[in-house]
Protein backbone atom coordinates (compact mmCIF):
# COMPACT_ATOMS: atom_id res chain seq x y z
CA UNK A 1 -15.34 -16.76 -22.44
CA UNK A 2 -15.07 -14.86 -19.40
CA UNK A 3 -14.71 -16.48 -15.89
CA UNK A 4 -16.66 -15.38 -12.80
CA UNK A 5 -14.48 -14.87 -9.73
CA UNK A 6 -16.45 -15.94 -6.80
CA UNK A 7 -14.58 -14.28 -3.63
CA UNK A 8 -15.65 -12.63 -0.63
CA UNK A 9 -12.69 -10.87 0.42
CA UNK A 10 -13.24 -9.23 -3.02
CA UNK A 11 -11.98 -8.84 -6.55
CA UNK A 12 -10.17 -6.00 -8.47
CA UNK A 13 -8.51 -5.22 -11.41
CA UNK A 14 -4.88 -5.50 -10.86
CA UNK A 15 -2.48 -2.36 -10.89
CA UNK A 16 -1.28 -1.26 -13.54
CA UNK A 17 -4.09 -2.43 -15.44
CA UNK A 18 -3.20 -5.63 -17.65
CA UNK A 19 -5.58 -6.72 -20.46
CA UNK A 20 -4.59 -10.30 -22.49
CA UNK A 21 -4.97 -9.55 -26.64
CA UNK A 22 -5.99 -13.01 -27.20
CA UNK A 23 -8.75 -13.53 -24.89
CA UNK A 24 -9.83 -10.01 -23.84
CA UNK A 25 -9.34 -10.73 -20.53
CA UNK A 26 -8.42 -7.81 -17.74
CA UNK A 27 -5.71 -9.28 -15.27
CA UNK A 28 -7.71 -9.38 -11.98
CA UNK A 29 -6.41 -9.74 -8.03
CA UNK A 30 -8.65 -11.52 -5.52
CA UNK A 31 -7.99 -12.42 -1.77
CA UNK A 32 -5.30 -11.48 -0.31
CA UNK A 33 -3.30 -10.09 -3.28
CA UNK A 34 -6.33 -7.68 -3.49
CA UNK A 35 -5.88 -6.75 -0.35
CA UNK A 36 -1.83 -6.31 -0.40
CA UNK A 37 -2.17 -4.61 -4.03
CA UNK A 38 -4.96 -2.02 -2.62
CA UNK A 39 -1.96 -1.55 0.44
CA UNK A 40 0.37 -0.40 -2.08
CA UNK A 41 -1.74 1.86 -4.02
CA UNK A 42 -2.81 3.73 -0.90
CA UNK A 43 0.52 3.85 0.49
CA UNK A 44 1.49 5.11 -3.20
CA UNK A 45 -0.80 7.79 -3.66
CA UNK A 46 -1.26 11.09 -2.92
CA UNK A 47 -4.22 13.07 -1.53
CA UNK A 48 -5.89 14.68 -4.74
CA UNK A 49 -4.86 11.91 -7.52
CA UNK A 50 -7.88 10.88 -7.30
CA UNK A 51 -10.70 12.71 -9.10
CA UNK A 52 -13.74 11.35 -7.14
CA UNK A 53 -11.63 10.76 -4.03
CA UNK A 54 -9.95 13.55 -3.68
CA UNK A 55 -8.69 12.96 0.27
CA UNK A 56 -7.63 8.98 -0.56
CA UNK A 57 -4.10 8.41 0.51
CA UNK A 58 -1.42 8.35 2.51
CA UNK A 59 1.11 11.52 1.18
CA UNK A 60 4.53 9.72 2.08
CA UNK A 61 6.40 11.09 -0.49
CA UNK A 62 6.59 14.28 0.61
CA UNK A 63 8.22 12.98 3.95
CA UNK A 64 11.53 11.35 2.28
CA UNK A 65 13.82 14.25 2.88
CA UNK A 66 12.21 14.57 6.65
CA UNK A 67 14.87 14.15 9.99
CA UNK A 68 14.26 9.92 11.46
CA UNK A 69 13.15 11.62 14.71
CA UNK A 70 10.70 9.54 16.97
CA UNK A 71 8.24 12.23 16.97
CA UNK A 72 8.62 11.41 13.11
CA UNK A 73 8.23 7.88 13.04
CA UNK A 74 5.29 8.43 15.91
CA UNK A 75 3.92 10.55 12.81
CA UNK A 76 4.54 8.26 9.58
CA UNK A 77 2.44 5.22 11.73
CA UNK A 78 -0.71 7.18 12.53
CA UNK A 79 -0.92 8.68 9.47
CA UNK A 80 -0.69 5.10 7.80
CA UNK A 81 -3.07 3.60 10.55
CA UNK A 82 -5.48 7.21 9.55
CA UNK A 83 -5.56 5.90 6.11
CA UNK A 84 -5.78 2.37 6.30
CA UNK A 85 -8.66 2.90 8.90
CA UNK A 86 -10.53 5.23 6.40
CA UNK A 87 -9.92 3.44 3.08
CA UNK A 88 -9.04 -0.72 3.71
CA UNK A 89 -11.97 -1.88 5.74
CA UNK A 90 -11.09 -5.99 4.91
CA UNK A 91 -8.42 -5.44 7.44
CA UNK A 92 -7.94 -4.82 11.12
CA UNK A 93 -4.11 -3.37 11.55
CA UNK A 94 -2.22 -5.13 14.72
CA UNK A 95 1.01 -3.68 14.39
CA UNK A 96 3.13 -0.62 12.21
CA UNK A 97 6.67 -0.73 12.24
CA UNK A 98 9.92 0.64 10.91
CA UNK A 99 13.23 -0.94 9.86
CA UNK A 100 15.44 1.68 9.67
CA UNK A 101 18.32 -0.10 9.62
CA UNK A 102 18.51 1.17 6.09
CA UNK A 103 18.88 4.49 7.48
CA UNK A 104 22.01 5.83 6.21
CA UNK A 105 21.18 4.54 2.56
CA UNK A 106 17.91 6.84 2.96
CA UNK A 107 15.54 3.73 3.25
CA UNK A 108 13.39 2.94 5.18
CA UNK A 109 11.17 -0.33 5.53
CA UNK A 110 7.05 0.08 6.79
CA UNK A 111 6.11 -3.36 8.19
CA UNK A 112 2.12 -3.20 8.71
CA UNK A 113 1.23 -6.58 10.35
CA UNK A 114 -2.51 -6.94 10.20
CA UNK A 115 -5.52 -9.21 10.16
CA UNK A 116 -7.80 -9.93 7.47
CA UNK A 117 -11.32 -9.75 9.14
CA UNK A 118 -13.70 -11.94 7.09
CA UNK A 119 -11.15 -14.39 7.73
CA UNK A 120 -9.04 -14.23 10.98
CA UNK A 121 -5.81 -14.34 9.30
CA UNK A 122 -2.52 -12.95 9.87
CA UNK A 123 -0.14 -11.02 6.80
CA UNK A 124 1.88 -8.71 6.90
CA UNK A 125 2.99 -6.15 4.37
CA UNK A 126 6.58 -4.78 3.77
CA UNK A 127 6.88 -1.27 1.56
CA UNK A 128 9.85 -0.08 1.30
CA UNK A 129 9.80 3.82 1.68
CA UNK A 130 13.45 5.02 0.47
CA UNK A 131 15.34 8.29 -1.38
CA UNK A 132 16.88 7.94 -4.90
CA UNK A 133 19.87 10.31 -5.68
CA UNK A 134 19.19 11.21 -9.76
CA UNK A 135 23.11 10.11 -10.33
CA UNK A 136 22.59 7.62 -12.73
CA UNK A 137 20.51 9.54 -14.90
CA UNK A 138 21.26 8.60 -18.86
């Protein structure tokens, strides 16, 4: 028997997709883990994955191997307050910034500090946006 999620911050299927061989269930994401889950993805994807979205996303990957210039972190928080304004409309974003006291290991952490509207509740979201040297390749 299937249950009926009742939320009205909203209800996904949870990524990557998980489905239960006993029950037939899909794993599913509601609330807030929705709404941190649907961070990642856009964070995670690239303009153009998408078929029938071809403009959703945020295109950080192809900024790793960019110079940790102010006018470059100016440019890595509005394009991640561009797409979260476009595509994440539960949530008002209060603040975007950058740890990079990781620097010198080639990692940087995005803190995105925001407000979930239907609610008036504070979260914030850490993604860790770092460079991995193929050395330990097998």
């Amino acid at each position: 028997m299937t249950k009926i999620i009742k939320s009205f911050l909203g209800t996904g299927w949870g990524f990557p997709p998980a489905f239960s061989n006993k029950t037939s269930d899909i794993g599913m994401l509601s609330d807030v883990d929705d709404i941190q889950s649907s961070l990642e993805i856009l964070l995670t994807t690239r303009p153009g994955e998408r078929v029938m979205r071809p403009d959703y996303g945020c295109n950080l990957d192809e900024l790793v191997f960019e110079p940790l210039t102010t006018t470059f972190k100016t440019y890595i928080k509005d394009l991640i307050s561009t797409a979260i304004l476009y595509y994440e409309p539960r949530i008002e974003v209060n603040s975007i910034d950058l740890d990079d006291t990781g620097e010198l290991e080639g990692r940087i952490l995005i803190v995105i500090d925001y407000t979930v509207s239907a609610t008036n509740t504070r979260f914030n979201f850490v993604y860790p946006f770092y460079k991995n040297e193929a050395t330990d390749l097998k």
